[in-house]
PDB file of N, CA and C in Angstrom:
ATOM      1  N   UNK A   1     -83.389 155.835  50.748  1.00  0.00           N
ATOM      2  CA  UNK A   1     -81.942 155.843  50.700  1.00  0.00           C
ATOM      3  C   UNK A   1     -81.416 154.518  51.243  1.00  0.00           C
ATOM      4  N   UNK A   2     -80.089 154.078  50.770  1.00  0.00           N
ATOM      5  CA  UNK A   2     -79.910 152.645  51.017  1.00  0.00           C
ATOM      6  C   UNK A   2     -78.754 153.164  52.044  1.00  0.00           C
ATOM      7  N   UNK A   3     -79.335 151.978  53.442  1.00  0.00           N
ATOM      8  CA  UNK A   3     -78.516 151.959  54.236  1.00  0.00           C
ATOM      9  C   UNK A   3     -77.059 151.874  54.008  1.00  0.00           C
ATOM     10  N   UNK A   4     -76.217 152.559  54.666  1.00  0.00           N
ATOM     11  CA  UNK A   4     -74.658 152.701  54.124  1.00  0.00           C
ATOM     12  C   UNK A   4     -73.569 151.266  54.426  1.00  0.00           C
ATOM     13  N   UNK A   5     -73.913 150.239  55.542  1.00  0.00           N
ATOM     14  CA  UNK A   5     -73.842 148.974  55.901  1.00  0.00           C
ATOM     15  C   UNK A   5     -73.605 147.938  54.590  1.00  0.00           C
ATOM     16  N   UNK A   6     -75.386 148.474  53.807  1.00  0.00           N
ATOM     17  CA  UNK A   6     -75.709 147.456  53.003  1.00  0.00           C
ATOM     18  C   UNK A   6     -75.483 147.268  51.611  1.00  0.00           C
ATOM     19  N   UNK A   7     -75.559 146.199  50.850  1.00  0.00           N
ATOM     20  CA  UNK A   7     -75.061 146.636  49.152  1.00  0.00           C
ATOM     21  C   UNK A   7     -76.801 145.809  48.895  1.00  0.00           C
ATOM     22  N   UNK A   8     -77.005 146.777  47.866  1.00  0.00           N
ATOM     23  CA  UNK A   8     -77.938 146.363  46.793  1.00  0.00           C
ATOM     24  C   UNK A   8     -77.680 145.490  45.244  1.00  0.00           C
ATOM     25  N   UNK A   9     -78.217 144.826  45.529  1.00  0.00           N
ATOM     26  CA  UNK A   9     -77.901 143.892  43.963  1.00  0.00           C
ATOM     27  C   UNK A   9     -78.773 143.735  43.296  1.00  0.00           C
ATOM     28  N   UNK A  10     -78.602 143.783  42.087  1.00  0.00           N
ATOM     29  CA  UNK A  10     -79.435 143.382  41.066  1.00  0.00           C
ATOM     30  C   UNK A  10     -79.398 142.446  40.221  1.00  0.00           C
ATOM     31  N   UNK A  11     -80.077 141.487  40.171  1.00  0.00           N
ATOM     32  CA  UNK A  11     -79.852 140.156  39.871  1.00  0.00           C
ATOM     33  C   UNK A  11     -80.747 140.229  38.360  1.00  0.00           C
ATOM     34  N   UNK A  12     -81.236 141.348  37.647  1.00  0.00           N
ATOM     35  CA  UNK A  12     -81.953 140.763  36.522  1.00  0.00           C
ATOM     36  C   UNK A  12     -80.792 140.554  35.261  1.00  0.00           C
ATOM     37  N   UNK A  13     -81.833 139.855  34.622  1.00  0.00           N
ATOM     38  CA  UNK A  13     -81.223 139.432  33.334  1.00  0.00           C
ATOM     39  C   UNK A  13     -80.769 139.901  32.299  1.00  0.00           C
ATOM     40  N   UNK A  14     -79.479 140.108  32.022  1.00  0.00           N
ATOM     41  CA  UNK A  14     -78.352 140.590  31.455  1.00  0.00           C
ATOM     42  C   UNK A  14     -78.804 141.939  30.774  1.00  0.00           C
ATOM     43  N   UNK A  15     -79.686 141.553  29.526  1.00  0.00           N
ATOM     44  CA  UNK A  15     -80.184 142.398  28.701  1.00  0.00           C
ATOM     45  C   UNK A  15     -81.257 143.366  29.227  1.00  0.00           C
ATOM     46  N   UNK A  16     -81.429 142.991  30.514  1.00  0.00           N
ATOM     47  CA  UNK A  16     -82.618 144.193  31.451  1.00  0.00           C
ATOM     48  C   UNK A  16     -81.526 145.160  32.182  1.00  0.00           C
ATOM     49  N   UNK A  17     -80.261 144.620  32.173  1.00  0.00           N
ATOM     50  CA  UNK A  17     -79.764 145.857  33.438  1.00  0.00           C
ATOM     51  C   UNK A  17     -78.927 146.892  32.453  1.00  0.00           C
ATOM     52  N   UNK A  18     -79.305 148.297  33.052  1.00  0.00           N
ATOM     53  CA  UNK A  18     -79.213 149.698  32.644  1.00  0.00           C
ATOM     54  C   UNK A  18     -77.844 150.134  33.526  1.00  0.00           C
ATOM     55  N   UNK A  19     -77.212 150.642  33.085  1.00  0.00           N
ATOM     56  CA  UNK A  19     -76.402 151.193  34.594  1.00  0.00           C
ATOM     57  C   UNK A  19     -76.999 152.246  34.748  1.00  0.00           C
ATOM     58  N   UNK A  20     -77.250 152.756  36.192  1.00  0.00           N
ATOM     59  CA  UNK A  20     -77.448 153.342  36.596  1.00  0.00           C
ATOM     60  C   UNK A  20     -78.968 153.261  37.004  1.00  0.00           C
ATOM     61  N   UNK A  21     -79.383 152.503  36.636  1.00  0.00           N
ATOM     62  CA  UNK A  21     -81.146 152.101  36.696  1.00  0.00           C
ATOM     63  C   UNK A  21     -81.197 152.056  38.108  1.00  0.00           C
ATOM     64  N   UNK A  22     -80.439 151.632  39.242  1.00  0.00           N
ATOM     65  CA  UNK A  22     -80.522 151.721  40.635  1.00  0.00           C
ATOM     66  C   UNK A  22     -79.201 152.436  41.140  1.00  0.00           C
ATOM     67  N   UNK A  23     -79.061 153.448  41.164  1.00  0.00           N
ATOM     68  CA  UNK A  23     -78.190 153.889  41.880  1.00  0.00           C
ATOM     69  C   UNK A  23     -77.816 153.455  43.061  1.00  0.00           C
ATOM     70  N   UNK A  24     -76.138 153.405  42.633  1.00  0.00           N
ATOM     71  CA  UNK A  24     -75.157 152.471  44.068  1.00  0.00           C
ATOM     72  C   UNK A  24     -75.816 151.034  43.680  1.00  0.00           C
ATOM     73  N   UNK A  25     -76.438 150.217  42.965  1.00  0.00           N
ATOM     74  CA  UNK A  25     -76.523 148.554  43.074  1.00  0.00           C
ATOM     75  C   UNK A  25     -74.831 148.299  42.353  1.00  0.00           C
ATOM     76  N   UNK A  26     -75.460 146.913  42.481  1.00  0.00           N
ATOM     77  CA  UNK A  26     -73.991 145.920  42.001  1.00  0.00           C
ATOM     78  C   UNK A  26     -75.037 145.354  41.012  1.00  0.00           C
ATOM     79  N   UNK A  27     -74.614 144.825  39.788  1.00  0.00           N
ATOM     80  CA  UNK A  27     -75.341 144.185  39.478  1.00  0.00           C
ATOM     81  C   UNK A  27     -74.544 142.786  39.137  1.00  0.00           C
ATOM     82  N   UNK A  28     -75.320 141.202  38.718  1.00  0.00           N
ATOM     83  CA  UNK A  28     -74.998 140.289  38.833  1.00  0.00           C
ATOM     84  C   UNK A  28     -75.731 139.492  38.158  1.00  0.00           C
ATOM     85  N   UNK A  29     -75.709 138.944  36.998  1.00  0.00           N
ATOM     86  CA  UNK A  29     -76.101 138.071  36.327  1.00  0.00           C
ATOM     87  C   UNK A  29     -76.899 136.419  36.824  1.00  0.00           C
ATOM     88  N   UNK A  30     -78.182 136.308  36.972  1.00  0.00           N
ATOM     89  CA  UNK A  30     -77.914 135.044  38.504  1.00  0.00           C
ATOM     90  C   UNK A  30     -77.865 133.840  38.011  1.00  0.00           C
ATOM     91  N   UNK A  31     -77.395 133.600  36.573  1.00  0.00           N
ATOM     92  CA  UNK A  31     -77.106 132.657  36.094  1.00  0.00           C
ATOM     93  C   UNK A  31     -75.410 132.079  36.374  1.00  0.00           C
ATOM     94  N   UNK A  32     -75.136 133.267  36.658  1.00  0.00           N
ATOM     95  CA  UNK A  32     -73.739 132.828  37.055  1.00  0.00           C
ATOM     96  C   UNK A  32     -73.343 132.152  38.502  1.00  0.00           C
ATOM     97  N   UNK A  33     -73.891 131.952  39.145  1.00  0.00           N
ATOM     98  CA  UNK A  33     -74.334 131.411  40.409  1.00  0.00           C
ATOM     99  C   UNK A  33     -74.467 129.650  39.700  1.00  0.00           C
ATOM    100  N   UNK A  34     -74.987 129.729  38.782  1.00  0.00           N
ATOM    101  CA  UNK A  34     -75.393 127.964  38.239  1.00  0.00           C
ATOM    102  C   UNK A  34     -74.126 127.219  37.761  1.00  0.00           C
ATOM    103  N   UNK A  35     -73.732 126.272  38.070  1.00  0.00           N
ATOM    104  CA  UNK A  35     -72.905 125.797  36.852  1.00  0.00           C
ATOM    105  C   UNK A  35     -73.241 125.349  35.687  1.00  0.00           C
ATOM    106  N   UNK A  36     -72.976 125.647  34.532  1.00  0.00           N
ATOM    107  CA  UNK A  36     -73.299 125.484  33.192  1.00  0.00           C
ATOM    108  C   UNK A  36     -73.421 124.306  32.805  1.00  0.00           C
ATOM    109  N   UNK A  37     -73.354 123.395  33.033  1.00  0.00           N
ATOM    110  CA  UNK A  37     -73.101 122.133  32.481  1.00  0.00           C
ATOM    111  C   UNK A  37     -74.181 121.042  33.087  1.00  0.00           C
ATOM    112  N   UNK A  38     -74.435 121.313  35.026  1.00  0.00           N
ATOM    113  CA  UNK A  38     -75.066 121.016  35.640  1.00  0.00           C
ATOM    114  C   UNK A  38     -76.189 121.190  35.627  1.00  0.00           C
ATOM    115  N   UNK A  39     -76.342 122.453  35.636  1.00  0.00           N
ATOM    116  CA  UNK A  39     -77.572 123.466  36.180  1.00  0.00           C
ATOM    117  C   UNK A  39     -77.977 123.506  37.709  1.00  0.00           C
ATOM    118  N   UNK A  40     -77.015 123.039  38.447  1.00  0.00           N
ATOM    119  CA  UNK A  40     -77.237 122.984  39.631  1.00  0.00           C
ATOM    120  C   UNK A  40     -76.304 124.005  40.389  1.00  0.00           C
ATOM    121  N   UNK A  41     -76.340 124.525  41.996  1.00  0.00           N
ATOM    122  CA  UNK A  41     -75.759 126.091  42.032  1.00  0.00           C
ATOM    123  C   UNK A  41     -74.180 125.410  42.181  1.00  0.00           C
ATOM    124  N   UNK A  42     -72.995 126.672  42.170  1.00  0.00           N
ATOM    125  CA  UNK A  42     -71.547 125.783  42.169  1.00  0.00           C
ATOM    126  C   UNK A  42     -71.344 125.760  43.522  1.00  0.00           C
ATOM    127  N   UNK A  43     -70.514 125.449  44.033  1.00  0.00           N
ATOM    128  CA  UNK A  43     -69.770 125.075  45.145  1.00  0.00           C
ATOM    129  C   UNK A  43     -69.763 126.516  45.864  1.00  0.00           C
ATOM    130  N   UNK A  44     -69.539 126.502  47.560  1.00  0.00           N
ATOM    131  CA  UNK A  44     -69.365 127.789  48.032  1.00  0.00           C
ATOM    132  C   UNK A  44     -68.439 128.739  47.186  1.00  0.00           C
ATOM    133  N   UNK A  45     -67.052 128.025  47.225  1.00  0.00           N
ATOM    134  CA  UNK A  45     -65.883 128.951  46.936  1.00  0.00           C
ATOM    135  C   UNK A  45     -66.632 129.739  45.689  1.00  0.00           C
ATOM    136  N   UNK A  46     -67.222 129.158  44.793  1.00  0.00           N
ATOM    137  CA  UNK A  46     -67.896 129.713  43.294  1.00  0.00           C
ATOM    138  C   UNK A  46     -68.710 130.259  43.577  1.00  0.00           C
ATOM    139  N   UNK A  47     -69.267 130.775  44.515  1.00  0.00           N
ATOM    140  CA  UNK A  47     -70.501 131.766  44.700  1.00  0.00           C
ATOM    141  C   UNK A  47     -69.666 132.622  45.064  1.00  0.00           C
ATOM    142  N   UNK A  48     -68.905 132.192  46.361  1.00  0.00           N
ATOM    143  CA  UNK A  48     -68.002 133.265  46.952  1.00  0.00           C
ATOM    144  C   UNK A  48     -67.201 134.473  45.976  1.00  0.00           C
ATOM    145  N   UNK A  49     -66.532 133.774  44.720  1.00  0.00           N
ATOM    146  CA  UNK A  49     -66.162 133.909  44.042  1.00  0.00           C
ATOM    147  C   UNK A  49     -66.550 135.300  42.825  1.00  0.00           C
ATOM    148  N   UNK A  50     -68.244 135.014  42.791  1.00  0.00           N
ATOM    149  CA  UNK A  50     -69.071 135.246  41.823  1.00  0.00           C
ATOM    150  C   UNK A  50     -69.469 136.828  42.384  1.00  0.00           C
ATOM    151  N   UNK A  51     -69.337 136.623  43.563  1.00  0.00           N
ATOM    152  CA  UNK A  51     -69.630 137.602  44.360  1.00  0.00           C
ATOM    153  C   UNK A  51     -68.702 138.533  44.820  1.00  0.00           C
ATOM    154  N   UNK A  52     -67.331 137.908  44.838  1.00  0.00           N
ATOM    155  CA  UNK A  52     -66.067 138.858  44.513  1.00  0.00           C
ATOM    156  C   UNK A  52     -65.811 139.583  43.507  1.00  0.00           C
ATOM    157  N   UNK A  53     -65.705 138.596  42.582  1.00  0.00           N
ATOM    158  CA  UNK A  53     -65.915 139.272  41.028  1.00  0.00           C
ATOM    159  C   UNK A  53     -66.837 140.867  41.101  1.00  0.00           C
ATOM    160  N   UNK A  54     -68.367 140.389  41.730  1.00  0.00           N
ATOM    161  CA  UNK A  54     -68.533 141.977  41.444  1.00  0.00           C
ATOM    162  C   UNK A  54     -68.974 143.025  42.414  1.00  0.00           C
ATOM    163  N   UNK A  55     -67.315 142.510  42.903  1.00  0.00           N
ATOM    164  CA  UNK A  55     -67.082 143.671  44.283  1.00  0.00           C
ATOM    165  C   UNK A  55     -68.450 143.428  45.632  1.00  0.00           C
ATOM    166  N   UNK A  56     -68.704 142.833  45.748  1.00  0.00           N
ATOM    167  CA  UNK A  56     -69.820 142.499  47.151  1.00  0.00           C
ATOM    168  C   UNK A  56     -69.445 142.071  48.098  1.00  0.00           C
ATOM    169  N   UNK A  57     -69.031 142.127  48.869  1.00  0.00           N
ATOM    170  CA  UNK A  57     -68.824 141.577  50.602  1.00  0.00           C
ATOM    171  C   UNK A  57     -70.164 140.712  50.757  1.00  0.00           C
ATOM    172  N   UNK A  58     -69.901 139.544  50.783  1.00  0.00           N
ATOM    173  CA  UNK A  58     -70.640 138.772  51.251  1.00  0.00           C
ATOM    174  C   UNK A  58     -71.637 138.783  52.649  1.00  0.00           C
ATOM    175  N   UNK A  59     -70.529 139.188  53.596  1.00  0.00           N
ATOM    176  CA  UNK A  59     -70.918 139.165  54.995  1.00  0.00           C
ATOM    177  C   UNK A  59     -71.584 140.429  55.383  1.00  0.00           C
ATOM    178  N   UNK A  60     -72.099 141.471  54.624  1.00  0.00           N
ATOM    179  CA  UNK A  60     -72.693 142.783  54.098  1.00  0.00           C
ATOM    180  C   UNK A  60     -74.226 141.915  54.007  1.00  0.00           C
ATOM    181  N   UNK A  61     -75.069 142.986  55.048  1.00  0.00           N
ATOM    182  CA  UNK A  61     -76.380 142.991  54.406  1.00  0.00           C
ATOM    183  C   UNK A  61     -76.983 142.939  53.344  1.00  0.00           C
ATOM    184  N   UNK A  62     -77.712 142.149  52.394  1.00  0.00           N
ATOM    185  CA  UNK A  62     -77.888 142.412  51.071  1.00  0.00           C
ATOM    186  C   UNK A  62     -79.496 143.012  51.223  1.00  0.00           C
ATOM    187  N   UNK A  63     -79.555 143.615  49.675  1.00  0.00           N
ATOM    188  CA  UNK A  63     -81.252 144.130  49.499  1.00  0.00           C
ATOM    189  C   UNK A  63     -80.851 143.506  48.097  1.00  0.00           C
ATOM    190  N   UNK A  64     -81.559 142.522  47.475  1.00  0.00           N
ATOM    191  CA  UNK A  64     -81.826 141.965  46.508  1.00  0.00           C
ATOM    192  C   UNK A  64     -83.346 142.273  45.559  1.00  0.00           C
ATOM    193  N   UNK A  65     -82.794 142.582  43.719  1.00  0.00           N
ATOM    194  CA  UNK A  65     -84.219 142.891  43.383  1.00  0.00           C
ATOM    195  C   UNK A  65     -83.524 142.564  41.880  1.00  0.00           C
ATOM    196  N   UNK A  66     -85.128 142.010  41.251  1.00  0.00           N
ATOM    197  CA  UNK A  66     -84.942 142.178  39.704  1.00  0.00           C
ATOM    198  C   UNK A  66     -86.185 141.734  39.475  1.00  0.00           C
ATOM    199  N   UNK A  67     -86.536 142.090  38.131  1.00  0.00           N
ATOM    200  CA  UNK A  67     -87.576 142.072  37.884  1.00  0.00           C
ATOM    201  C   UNK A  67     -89.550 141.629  38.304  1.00  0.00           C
ATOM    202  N   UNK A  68     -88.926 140.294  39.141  1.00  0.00           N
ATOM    203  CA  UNK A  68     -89.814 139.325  39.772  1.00  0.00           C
ATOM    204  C   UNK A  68     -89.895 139.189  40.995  1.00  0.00           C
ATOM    205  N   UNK A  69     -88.862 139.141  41.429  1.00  0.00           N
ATOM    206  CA  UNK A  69     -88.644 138.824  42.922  1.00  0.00           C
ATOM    207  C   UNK A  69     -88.179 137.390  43.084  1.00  0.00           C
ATOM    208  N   UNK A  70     -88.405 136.761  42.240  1.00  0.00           N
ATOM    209  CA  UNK A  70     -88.006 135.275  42.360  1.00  0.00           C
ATOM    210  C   UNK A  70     -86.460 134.867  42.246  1.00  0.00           C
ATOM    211  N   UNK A  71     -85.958 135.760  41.583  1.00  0.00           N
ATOM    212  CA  UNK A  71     -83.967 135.409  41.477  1.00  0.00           C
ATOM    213  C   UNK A  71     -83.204 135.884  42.748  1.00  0.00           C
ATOM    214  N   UNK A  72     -83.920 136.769  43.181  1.00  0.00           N
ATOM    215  CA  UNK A  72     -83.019 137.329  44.719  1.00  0.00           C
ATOM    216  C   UNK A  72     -83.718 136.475  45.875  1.00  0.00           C
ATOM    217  N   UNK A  73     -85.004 135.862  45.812  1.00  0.00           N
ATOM    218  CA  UNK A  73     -85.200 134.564  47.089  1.00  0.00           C
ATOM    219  C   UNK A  73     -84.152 133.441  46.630  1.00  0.00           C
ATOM    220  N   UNK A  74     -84.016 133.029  45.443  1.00  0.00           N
ATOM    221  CA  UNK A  74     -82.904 131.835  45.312  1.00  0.00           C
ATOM    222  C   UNK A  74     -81.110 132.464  45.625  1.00  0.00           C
ATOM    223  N   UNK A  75     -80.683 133.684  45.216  1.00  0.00           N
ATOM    224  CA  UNK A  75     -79.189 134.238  45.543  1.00  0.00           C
ATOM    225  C   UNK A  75     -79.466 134.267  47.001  1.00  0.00           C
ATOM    226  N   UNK A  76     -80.496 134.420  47.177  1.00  0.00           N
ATOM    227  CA  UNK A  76     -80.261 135.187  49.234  1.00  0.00           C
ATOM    228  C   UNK A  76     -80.148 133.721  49.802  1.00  0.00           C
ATOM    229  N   UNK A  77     -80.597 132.560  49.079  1.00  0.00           N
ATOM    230  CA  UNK A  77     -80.578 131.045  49.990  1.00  0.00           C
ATOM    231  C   UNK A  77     -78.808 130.953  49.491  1.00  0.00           C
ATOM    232  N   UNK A  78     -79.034 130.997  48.439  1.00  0.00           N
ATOM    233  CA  UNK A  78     -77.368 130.331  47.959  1.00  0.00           C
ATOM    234  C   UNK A  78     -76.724 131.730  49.353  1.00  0.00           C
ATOM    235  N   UNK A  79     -76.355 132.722  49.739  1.00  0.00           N
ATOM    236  CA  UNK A  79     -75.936 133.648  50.315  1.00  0.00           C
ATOM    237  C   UNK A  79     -75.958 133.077  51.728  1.00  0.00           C
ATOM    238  N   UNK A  80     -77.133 132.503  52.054  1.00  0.00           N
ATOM    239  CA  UNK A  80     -76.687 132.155  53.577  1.00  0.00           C
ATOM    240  C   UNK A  80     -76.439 130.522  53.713  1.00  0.00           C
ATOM    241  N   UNK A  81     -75.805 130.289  52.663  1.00  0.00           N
ATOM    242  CA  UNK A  81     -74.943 129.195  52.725  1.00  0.00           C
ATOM    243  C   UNK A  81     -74.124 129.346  52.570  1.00  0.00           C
ATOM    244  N   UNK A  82     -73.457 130.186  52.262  1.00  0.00           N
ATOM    245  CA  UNK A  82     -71.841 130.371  52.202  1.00  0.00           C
ATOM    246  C   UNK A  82     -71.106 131.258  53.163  1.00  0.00           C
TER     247      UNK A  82
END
């Protein structure tokens, strides 16, 4: 059971997320975190942002997961930078 504190996210890729596949996650595309043009991550306010968009409190414990494990070690760095 997920601690009541914390939000769960799901960071896989667009065409992998189910609703309801994790009950109570957020889910989040982690390309949207990049800027498009750059490919490099955007500015705080734009994470901040990205993360408003889909309803997450930032300052909330996260449990991060998708497919690999590799997209929620890069959101959790961008996360404790902002």
């Amino acid at each position: 059971m997920l601690p009541v504190d914390h939000v769960l996210i799901n960071f896989s890729v667009l065409s992998d997320i189910k609703p309801g596949r994790i009950p109570g996650s957020k889910n989040v595309f982690w390309l949207q975190f990049l800027n498009s043009k750059t490919k490099l991550f955007k500015t705080d306010q734009e994470v901040a942002n990205v993360f408003d968009d889909a309803g997450i409190d930032p300052s909330q414990p996260m449990i991060a997961t998708c497919g690999s494990g590799m997209v929620p070690l890069s959101v959790a760095a961008v996360d404790a930078l902002i």
